[in-house]
PDB file of N, CA and C in Angstrom:
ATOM      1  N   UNK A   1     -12.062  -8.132   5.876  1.00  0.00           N
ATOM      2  CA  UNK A   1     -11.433  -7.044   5.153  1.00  0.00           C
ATOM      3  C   UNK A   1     -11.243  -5.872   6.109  1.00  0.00           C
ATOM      4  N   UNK A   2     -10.134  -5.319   5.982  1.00  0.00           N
ATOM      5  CA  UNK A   2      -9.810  -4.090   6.624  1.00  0.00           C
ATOM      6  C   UNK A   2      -9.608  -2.821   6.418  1.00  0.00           C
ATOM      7  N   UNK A   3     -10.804  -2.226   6.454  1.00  0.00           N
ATOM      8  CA  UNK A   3     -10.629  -0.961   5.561  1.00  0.00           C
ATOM      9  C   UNK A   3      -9.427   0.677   6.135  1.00  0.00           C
ATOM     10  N   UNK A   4      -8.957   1.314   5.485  1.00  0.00           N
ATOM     11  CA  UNK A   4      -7.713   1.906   6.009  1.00  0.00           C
ATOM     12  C   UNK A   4      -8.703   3.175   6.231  1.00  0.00           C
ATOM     13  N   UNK A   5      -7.545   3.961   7.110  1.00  0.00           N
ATOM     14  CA  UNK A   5      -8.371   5.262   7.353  1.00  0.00           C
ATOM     15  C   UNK A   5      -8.282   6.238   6.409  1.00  0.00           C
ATOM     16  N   UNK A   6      -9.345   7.419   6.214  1.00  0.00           N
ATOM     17  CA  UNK A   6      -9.199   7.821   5.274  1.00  0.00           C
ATOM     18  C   UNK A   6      -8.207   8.830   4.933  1.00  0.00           C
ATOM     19  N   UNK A   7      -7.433   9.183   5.969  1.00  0.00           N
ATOM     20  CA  UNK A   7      -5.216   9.458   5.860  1.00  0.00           C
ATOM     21  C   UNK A   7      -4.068   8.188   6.337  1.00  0.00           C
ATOM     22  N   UNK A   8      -3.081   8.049   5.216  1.00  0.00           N
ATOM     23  CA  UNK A   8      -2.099   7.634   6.015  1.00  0.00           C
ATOM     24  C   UNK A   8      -1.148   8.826   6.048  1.00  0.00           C
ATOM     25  N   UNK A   9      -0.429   8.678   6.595  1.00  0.00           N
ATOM     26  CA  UNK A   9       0.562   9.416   6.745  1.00  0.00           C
ATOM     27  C   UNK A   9       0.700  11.272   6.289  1.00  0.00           C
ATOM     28  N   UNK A  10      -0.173  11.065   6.243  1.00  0.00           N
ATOM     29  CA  UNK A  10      -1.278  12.471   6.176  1.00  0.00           C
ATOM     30  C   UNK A  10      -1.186  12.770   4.500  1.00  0.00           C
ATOM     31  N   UNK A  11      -1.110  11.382   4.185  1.00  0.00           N
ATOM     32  CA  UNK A  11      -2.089  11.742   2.791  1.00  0.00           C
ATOM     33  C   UNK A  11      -3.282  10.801   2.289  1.00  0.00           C
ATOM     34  N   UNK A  12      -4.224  11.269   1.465  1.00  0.00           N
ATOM     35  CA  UNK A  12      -5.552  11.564   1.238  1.00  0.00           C
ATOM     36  C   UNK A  12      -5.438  10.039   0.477  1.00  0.00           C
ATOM     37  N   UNK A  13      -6.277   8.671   1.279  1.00  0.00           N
ATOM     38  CA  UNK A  13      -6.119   7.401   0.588  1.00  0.00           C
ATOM     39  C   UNK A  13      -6.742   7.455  -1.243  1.00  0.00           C
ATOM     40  N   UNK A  14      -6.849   6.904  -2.146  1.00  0.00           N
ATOM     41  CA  UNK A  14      -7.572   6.508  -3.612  1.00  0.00           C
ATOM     42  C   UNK A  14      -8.164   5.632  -3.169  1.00  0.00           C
ATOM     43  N   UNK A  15      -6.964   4.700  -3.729  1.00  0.00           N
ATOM     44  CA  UNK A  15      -7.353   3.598  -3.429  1.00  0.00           C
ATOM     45  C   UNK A  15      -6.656   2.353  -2.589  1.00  0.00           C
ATOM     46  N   UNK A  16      -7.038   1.395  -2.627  1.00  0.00           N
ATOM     47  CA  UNK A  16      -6.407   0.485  -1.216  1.00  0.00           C
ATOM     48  C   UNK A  16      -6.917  -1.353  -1.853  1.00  0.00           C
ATOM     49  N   UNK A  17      -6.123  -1.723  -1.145  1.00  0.00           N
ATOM     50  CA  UNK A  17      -6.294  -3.020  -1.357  1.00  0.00           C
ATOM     51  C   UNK A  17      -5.784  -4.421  -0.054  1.00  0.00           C
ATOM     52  N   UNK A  18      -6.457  -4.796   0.310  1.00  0.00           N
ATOM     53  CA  UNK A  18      -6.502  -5.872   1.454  1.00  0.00           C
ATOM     54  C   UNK A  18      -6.024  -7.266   1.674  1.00  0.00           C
ATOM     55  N   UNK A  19      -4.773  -8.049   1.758  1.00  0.00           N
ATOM     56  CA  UNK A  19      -4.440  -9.252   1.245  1.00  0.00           C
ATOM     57  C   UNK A  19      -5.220 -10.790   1.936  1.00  0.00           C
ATOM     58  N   UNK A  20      -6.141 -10.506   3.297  1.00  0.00           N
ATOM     59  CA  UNK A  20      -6.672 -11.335   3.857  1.00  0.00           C
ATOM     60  C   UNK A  20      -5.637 -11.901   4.897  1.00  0.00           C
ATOM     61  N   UNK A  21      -6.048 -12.821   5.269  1.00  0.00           N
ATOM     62  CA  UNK A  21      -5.089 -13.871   6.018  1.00  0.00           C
ATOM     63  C   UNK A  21      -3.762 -14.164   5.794  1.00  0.00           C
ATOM     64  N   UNK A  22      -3.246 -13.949   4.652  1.00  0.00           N
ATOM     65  CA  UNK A  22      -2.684 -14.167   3.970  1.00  0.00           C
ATOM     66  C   UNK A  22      -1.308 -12.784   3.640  1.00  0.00           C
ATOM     67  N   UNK A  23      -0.109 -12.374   4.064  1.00  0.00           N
ATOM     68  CA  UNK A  23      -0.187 -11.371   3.361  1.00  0.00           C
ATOM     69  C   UNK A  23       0.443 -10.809   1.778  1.00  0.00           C
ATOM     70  N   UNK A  24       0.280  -9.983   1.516  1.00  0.00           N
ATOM     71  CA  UNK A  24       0.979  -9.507  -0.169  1.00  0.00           C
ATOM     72  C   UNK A  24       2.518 -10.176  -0.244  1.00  0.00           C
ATOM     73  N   UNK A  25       3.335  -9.508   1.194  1.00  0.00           N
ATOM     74  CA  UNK A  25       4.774 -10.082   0.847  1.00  0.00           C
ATOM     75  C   UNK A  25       5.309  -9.448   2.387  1.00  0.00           C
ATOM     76  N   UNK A  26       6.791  -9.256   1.952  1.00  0.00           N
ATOM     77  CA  UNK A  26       7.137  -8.621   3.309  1.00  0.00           C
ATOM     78  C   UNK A  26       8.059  -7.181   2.928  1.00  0.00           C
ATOM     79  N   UNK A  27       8.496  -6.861   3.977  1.00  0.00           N
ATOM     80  CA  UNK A  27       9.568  -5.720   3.725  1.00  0.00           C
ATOM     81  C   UNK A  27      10.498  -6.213   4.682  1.00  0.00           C
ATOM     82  N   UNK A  28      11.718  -6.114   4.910  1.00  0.00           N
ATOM     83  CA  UNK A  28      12.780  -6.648   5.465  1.00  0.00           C
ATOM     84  C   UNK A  28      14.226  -5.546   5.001  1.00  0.00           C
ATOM     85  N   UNK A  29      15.250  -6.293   5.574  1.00  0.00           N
ATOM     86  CA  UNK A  29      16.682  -5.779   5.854  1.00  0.00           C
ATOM     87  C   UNK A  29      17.474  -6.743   5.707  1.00  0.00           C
ATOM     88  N   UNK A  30      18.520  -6.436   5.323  1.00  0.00           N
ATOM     89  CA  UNK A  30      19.608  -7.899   5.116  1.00  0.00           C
ATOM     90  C   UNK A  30      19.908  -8.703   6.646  1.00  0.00           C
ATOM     91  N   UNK A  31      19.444  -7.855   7.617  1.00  0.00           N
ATOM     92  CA  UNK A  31      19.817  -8.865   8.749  1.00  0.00           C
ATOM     93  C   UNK A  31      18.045  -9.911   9.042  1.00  0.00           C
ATOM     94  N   UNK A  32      16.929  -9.437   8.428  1.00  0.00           N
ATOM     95  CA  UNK A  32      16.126  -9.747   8.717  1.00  0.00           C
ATOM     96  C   UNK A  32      14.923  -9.513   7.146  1.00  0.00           C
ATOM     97  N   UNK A  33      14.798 -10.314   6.611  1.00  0.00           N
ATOM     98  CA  UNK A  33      14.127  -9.903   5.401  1.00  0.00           C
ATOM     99  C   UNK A  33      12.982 -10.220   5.175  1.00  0.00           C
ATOM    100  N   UNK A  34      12.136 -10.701   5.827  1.00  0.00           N
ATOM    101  CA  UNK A  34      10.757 -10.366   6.193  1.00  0.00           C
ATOM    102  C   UNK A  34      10.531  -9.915   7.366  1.00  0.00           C
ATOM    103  N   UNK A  35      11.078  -8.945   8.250  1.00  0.00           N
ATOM    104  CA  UNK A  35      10.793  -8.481   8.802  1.00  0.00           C
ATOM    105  C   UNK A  35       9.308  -7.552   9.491  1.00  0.00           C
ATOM    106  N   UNK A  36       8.578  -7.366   8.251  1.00  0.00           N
ATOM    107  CA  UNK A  36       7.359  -6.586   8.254  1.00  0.00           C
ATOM    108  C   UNK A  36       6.415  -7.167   7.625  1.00  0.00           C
ATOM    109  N   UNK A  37       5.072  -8.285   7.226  1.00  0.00           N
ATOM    110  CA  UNK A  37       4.097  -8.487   6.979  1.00  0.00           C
ATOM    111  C   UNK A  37       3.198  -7.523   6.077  1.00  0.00           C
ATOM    112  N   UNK A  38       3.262  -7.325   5.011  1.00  0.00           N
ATOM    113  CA  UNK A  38       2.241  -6.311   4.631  1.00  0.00           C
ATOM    114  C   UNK A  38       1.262  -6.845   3.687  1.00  0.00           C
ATOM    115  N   UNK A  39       0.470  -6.299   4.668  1.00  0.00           N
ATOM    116  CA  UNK A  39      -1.671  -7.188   4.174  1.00  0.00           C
ATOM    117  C   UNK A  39      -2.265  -6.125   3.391  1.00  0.00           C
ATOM    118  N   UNK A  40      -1.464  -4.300   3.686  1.00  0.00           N
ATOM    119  CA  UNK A  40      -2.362  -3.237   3.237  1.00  0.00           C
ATOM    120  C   UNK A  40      -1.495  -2.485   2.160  1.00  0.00           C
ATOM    121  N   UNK A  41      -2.544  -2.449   1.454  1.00  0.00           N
ATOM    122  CA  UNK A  41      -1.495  -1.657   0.171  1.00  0.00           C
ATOM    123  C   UNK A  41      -2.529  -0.305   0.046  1.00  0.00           C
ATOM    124  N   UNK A  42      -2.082   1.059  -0.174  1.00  0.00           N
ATOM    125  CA  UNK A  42      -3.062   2.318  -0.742  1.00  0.00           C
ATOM    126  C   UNK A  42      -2.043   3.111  -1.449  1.00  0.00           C
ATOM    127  N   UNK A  43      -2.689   3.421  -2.311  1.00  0.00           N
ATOM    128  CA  UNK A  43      -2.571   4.478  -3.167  1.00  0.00           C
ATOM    129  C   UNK A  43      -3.064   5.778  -2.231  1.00  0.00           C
ATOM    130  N   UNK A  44      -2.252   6.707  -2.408  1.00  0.00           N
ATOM    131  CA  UNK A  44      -2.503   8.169  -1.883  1.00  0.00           C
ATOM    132  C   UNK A  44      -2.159   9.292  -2.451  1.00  0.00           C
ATOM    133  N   UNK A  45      -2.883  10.401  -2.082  1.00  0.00           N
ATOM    134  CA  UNK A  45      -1.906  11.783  -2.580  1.00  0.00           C
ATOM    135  C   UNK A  45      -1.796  12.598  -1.180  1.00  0.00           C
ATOM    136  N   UNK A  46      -1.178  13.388  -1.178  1.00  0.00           N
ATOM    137  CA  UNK A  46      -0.562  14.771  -0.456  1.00  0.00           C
ATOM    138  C   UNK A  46      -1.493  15.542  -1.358  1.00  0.00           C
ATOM    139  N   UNK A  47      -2.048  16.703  -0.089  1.00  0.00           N
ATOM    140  CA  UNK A  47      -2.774  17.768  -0.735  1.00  0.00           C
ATOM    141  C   UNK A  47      -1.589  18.512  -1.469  1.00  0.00           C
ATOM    142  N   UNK A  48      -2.198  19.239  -2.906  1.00  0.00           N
ATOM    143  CA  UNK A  48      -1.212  19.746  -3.387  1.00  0.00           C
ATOM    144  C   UNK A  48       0.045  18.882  -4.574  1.00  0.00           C
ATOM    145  N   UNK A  49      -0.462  18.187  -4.266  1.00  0.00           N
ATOM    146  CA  UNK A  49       0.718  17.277  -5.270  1.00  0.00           C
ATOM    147  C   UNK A  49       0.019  16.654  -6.165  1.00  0.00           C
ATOM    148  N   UNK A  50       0.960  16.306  -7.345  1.00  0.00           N
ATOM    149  CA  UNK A  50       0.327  15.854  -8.201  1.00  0.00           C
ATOM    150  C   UNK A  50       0.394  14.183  -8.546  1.00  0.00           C
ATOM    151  N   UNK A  51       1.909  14.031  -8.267  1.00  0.00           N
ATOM    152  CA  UNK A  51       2.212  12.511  -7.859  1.00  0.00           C
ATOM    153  C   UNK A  51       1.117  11.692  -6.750  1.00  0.00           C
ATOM    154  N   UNK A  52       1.457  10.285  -7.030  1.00  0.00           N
ATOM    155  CA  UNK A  52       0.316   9.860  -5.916  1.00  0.00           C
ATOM    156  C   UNK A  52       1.536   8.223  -5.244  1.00  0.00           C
ATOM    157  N   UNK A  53       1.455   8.371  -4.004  1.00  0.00           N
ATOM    158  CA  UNK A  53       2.393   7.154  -3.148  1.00  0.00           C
ATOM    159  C   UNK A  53       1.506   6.162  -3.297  1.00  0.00           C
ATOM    160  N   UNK A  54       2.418   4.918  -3.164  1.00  0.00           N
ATOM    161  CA  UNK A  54       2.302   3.263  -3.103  1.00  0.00           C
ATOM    162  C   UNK A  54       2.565   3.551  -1.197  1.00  0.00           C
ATOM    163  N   UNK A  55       1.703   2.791  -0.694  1.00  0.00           N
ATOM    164  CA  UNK A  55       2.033   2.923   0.692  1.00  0.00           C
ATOM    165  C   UNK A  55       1.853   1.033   0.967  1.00  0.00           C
ATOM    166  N   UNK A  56       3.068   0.775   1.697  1.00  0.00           N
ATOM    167  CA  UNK A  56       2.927  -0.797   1.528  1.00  0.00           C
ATOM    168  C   UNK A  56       2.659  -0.589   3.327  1.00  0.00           C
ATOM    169  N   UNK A  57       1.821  -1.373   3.902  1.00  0.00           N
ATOM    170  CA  UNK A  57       1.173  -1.605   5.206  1.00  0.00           C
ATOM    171  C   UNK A  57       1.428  -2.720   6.097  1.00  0.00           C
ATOM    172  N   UNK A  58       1.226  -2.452   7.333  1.00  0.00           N
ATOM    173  CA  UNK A  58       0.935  -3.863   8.207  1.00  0.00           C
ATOM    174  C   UNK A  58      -0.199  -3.398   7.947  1.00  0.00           C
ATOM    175  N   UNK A  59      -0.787  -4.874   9.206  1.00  0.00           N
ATOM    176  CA  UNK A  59      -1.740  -5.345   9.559  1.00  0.00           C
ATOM    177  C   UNK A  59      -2.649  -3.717  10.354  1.00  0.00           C
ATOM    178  N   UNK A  60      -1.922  -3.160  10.920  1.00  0.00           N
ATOM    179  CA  UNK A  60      -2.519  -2.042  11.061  1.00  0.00           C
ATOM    180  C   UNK A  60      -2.698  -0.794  10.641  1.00  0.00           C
ATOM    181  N   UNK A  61      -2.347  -0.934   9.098  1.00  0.00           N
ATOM    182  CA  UNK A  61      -2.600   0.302   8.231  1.00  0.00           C
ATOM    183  C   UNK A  61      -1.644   1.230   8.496  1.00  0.00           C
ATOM    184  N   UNK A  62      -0.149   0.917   9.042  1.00  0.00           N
ATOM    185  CA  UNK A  62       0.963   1.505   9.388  1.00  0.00           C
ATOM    186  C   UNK A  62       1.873   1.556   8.284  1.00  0.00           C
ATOM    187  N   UNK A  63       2.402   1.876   7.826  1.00  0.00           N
ATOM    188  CA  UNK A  63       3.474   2.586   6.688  1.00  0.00           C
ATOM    189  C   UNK A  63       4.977   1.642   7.371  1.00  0.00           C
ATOM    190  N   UNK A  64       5.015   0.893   6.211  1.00  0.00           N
ATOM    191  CA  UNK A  64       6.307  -0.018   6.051  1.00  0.00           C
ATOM    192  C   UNK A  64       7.337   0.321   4.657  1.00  0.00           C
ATOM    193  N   UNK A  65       6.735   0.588   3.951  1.00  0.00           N
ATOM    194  CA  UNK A  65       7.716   1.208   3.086  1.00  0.00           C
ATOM    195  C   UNK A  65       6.904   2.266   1.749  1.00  0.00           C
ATOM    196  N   UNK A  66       7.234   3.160   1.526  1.00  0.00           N
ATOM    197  CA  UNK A  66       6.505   3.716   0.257  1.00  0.00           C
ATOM    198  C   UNK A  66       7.202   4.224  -1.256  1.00  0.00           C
ATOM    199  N   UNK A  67       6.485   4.276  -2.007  1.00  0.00           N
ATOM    200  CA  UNK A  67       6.703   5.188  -3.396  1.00  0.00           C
ATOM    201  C   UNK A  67       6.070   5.756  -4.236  1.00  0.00           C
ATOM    202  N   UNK A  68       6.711   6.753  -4.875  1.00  0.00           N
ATOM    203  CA  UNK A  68       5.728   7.669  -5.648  1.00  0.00           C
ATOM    204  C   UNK A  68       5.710   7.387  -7.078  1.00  0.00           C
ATOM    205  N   UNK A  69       5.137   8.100  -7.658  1.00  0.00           N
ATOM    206  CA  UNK A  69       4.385   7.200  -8.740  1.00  0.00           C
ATOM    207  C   UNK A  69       3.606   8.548 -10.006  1.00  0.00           C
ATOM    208  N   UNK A  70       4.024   9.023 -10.850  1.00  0.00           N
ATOM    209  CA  UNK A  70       2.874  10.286 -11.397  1.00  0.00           C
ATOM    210  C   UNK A  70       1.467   9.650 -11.730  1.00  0.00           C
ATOM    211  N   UNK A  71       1.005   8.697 -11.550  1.00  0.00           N
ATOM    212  CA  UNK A  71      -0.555   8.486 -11.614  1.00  0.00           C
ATOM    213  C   UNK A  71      -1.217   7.571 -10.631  1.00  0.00           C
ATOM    214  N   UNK A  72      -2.201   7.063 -10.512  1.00  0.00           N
ATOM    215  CA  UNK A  72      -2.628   5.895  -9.530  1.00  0.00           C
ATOM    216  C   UNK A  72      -2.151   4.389 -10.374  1.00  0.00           C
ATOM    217  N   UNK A  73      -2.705   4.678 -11.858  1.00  0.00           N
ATOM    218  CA  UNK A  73      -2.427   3.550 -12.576  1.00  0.00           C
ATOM    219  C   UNK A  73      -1.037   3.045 -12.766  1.00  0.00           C
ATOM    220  N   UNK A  74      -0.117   3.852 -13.260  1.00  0.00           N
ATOM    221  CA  UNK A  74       0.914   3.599 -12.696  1.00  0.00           C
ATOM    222  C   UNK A  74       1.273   2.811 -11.242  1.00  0.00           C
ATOM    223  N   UNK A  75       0.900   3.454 -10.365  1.00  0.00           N
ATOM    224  CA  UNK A  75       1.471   2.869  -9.225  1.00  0.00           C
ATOM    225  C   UNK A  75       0.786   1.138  -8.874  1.00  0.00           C
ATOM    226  N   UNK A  76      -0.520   1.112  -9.135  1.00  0.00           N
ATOM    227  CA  UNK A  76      -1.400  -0.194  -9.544  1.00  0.00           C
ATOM    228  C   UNK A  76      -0.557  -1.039 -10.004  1.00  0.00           C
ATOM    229  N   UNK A  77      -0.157  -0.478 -11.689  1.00  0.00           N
ATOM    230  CA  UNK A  77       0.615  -1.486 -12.800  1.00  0.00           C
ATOM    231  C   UNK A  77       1.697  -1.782 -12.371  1.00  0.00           C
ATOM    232  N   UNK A  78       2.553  -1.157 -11.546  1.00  0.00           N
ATOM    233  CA  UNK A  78       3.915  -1.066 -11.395  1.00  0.00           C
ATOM    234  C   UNK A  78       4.422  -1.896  -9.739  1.00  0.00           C
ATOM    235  N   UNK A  79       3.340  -2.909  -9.329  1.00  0.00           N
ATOM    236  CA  UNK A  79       3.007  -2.912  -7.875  1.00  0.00           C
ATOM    237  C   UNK A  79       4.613  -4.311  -8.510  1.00  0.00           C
ATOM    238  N   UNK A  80       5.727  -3.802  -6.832  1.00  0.00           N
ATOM    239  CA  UNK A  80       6.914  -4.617  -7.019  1.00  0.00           C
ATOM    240  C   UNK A  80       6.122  -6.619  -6.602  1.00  0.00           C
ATOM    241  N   UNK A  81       7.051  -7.399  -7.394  1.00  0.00           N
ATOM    242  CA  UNK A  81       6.843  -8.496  -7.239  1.00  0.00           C
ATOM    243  C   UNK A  81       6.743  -9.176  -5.963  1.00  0.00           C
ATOM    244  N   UNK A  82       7.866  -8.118  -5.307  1.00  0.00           N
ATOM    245  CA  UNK A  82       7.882  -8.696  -3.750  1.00  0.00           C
ATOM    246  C   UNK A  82       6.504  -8.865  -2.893  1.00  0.00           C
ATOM    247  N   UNK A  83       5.531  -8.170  -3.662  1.00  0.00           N
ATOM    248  CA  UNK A  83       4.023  -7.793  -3.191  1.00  0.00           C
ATOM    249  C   UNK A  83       3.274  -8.823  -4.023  1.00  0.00           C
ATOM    250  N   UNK A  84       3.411  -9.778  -4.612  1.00  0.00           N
ATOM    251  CA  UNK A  84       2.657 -10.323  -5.804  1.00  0.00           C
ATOM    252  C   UNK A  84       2.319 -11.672  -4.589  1.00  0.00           C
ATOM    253  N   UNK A  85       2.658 -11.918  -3.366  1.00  0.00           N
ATOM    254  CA  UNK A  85       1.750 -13.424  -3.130  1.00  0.00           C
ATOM    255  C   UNK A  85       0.226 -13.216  -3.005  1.00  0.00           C
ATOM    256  N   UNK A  86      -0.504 -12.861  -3.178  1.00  0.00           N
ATOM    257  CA  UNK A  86      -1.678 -12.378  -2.814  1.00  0.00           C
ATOM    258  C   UNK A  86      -2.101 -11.553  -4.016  1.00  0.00           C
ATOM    259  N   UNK A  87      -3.167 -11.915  -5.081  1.00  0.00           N
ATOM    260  CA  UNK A  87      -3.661 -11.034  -5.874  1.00  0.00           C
ATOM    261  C   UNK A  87      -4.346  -9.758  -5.065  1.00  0.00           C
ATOM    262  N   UNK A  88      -4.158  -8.381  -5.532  1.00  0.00           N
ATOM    263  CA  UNK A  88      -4.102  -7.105  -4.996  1.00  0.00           C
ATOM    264  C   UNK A  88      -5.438  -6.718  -6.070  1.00  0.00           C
ATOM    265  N   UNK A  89      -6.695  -6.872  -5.149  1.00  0.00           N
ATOM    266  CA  UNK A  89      -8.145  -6.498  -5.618  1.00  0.00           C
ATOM    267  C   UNK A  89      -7.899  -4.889  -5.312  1.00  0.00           C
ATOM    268  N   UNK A  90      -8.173  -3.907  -6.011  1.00  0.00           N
ATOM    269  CA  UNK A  90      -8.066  -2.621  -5.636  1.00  0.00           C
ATOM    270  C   UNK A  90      -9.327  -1.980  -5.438  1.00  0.00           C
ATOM    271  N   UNK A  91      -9.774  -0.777  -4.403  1.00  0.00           N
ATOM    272  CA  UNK A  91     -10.897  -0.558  -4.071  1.00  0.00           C
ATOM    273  C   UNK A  91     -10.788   0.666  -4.103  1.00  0.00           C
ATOM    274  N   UNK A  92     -11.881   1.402  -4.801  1.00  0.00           N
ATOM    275  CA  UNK A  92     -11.615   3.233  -4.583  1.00  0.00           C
ATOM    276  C   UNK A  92     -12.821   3.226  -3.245  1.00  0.00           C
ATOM    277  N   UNK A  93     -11.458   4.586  -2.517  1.00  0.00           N
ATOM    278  CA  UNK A  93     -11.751   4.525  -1.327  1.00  0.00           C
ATOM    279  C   UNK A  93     -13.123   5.451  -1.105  1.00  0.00           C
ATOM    280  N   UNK A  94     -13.947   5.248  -0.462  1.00  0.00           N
ATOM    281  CA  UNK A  94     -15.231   5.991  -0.270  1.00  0.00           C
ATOM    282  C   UNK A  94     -15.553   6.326   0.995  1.00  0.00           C
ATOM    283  N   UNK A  95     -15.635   7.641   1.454  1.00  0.00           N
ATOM    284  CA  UNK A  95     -15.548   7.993   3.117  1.00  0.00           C
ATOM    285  C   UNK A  95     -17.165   7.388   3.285  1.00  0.00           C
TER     286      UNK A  95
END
């Protein structure tokens, strides 16, 4: 398991979730549509905001594509199918 740091993209992780060996799905482009591997999924906020981002990951806790979301649960419930190979165990994040 790979735990993320406790910022991506300079916002403040919730929660996060790890796909193993294995990953969630991909992100891609019409010339290339799995282009990106993503194993790391977190929930985040921006100080100050009230919304909270879907941050879809590589392997190195790098930002492949994101979205916002007005709650965590929301963004949980609402996780796109393209992310569904891999059941998404969610973990609140604890420094």
């Amino acid at each position: 398991m790979s735990k993320p740091p406790q910022e991506i993209d300079g916002a403040k992780v919730l929660f996060w979730a790890w796909s193993g060996p294995v990953p969630f799905g991909f992100v891609g482009d019409e010339k290339d549509p799995l282009a990106a591997k993503i194993f790391g999924l977190a929930i985040c906020r921006y100080e100050g905001s009230e919304q909270v981002y879907r941050f879809s990951c590589d392997e190195n806790w790098e930002t492949q594509q994101d979205a916002f979301y007005d709650s965590a649960e929301q963004a949980i419930d609402e996780l796109p199918d393209q992310y569904k190979n891999v059941r998404a165990d969610w973990i609140e994040f604890e420094d």
